[in-house]
Protein backbone atom coordinates (compact mmCIF):
# COMPACT_ATOMS: atom_id res chain seq x y z
CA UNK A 1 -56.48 62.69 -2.64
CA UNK A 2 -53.44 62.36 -4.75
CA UNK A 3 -51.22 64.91 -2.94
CA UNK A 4 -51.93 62.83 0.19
CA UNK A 5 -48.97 61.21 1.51
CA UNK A 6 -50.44 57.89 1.89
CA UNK A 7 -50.96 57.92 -1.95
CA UNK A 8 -47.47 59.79 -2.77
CA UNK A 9 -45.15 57.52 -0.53
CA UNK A 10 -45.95 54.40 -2.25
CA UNK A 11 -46.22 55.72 -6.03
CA UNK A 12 -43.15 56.80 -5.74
CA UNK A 13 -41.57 53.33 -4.70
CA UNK A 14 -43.25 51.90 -7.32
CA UNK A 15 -41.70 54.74 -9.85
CA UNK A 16 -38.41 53.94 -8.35
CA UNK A 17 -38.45 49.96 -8.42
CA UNK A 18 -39.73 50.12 -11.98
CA UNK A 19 -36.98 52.46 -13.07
CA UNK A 20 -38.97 55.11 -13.58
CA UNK A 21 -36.52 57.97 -12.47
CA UNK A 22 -32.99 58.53 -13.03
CA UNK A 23 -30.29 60.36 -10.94
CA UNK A 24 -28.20 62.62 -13.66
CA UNK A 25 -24.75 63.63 -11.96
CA UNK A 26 -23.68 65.94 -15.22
CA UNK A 27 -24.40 69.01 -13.41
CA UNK A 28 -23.74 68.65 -9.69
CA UNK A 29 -21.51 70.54 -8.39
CA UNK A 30 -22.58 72.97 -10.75
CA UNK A 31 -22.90 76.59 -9.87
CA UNK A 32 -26.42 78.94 -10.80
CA UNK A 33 -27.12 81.95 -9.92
CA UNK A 34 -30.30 82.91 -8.48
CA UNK A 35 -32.07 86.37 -9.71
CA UNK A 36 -31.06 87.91 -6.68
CA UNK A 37 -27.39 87.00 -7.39
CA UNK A 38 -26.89 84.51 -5.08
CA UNK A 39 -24.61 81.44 -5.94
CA UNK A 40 -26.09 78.02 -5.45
CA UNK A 41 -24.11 74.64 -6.09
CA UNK A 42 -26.53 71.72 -7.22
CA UNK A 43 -26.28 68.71 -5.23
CA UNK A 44 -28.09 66.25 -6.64
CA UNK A 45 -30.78 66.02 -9.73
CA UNK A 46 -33.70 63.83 -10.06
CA UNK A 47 -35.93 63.62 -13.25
CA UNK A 48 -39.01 61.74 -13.96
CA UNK A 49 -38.35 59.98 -17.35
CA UNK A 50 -40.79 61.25 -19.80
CA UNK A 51 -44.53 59.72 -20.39
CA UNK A 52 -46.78 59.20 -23.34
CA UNK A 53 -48.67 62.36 -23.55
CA UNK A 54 -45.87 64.79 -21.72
CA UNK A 55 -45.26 68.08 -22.95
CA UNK A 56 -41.85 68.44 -24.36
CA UNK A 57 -41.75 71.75 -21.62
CA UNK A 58 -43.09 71.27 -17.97
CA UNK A 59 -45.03 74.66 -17.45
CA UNK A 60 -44.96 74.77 -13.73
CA UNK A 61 -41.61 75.80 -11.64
CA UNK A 62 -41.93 75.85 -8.31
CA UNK A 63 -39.33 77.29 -6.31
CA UNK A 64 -38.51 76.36 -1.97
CA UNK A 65 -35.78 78.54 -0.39
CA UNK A 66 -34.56 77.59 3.73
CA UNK A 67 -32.23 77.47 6.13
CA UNK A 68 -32.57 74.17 8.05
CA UNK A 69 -32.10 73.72 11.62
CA UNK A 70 -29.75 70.78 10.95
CA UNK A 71 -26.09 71.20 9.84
CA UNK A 72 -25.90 71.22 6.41
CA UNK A 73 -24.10 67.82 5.36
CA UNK A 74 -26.53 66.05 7.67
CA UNK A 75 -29.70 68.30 6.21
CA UNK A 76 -27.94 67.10 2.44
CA UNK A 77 -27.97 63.33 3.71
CA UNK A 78 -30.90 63.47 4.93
CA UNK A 79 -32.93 65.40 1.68
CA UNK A 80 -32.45 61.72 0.12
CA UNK A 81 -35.82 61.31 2.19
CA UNK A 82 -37.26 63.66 0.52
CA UNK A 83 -38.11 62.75 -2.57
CA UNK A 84 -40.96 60.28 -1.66
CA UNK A 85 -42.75 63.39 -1.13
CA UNK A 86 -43.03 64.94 -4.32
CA UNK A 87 -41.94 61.63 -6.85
CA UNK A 88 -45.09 60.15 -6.78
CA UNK A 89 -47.44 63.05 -6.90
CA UNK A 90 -49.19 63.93 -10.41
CA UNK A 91 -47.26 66.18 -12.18
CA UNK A 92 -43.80 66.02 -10.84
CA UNK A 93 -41.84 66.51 -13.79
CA UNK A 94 -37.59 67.19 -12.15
CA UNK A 95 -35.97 68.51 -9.20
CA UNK A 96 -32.28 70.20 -8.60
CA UNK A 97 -31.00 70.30 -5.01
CA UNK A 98 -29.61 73.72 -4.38
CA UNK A 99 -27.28 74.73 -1.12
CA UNK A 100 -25.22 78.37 -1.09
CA UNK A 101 -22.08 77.24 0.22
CA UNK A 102 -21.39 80.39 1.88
CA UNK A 103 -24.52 80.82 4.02
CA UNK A 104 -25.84 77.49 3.74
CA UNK A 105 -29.05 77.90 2.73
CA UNK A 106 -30.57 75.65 0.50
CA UNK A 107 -32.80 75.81 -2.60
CA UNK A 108 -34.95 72.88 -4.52
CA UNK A 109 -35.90 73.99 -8.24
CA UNK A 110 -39.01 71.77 -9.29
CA UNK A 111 -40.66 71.07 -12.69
CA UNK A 112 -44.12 70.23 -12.80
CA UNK A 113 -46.43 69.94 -15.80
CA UNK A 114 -49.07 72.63 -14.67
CA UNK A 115 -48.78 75.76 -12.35
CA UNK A 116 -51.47 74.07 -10.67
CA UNK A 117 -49.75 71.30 -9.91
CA UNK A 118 -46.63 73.27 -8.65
CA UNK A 119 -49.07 75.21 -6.48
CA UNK A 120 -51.02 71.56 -5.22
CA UNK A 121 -47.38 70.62 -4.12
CA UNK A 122 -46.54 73.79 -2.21
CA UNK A 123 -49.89 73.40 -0.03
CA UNK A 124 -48.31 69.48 0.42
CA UNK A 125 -47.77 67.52 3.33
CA UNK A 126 -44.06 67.44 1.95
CA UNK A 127 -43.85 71.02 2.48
CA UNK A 128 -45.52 71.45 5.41
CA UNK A 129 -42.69 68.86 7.20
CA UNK A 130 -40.11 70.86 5.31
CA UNK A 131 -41.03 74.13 6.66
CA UNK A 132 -41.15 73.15 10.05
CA UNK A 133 -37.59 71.66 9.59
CA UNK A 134 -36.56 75.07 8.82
CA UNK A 135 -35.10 78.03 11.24
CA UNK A 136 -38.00 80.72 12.02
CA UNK A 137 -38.69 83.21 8.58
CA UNK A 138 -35.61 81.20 6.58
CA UNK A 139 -38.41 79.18 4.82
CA UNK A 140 -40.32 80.53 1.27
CA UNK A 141 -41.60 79.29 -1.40
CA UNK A 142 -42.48 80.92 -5.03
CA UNK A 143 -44.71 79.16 -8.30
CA UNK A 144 -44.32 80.50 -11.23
CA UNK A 145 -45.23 79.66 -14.93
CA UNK A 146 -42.68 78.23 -17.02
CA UNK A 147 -42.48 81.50 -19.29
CA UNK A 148 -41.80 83.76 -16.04
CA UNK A 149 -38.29 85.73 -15.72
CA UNK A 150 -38.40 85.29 -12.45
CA UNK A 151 -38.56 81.48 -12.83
CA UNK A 152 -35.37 81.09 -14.14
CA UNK A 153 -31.64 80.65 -12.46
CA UNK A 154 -28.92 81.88 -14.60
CA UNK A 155 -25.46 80.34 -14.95
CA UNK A 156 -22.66 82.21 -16.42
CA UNK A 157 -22.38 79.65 -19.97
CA UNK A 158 -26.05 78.60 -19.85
CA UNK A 159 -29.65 79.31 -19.03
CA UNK A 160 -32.02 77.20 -17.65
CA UNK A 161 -35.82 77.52 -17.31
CA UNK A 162 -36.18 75.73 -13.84
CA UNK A 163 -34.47 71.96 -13.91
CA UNK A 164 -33.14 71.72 -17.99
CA UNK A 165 -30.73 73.40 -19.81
CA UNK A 166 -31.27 75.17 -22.81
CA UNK A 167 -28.58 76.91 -24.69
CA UNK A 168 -28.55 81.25 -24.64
């Protein structure tokens, strides 16, 4: 029942109207690499601010690569929307908005405090909308552990295991 929208939109108003969430801007504009060696610029960050009882370390990444139908600044206005999709569902941990400049595809780097929960939010209503938004086979999405290789996007200074930084 939690992963329904009707119980997602609203929890994650209330998280936002009681501050819950914050909005770093340290690292957009940012560039990562992904394993495959594409570049991706972040455009925007959004982090849950930590509960009683949280891990320090979310264990869950999950990963959504597309190409959107829509031109891409509209498509990056427009992912705003978004986030009352995933904000308010248990788990949620971070997100980092991804696009490749050069072929404008887009990424969205989640942490989530289980792989089950990562996997609950790729079977979501969110994702469902956001793969239908999406050109014909542009549209994938990946969950992995936090301890997985192929979790991680590289940037040439730093490492990071899904949303946070950790020093090499």
């Amino acid at each position: 029942m939690k992963s329904n929208p009707l119980y997602a939109i609203p929890n994650s108003f209330l998280m936002l109207i009681l501050g819950k969430v914050s909005f770093p801007n340290d690292r957009i504009g940012e560039m990562t690499i992904r394993n495959d060696g594409k570049r991706f610029r972040v455009f925007r960050e959004i982090q849950l601010k930590a509960k009683k009882g949280h891990k320090s370390t979310p264990n869950g990444i999950f990963q959504v690569w597309f190409s959107t139908k829509a031109e891409s600044q509209k498509a990056i206005r427009q992912s705003r929307m978004t986030l009352f999709g995933f904000l308010g569902l248990p788990g949620f941990r971070s997100k980092l908005w991804l696009i490749n400049d050069e072929t404008k595809e887009f990424g969205g780097i989640y942490e989530w405090d289980s792989v089950k929960e990562a996997g609950n939010y790729d079977k979501s209503f969110a994702m469902n909308f956001s793969h239908w938004r999406s050109l014909p086979n542009k549209f994938r999405t990946v969950v992995f552990p936090q301890s997985d290789e192929r979790a991680r996007v590289h940037h040439p200074d730093l490492s990071y295991t899904g949303a946070h930084k950790t020093s090499k």
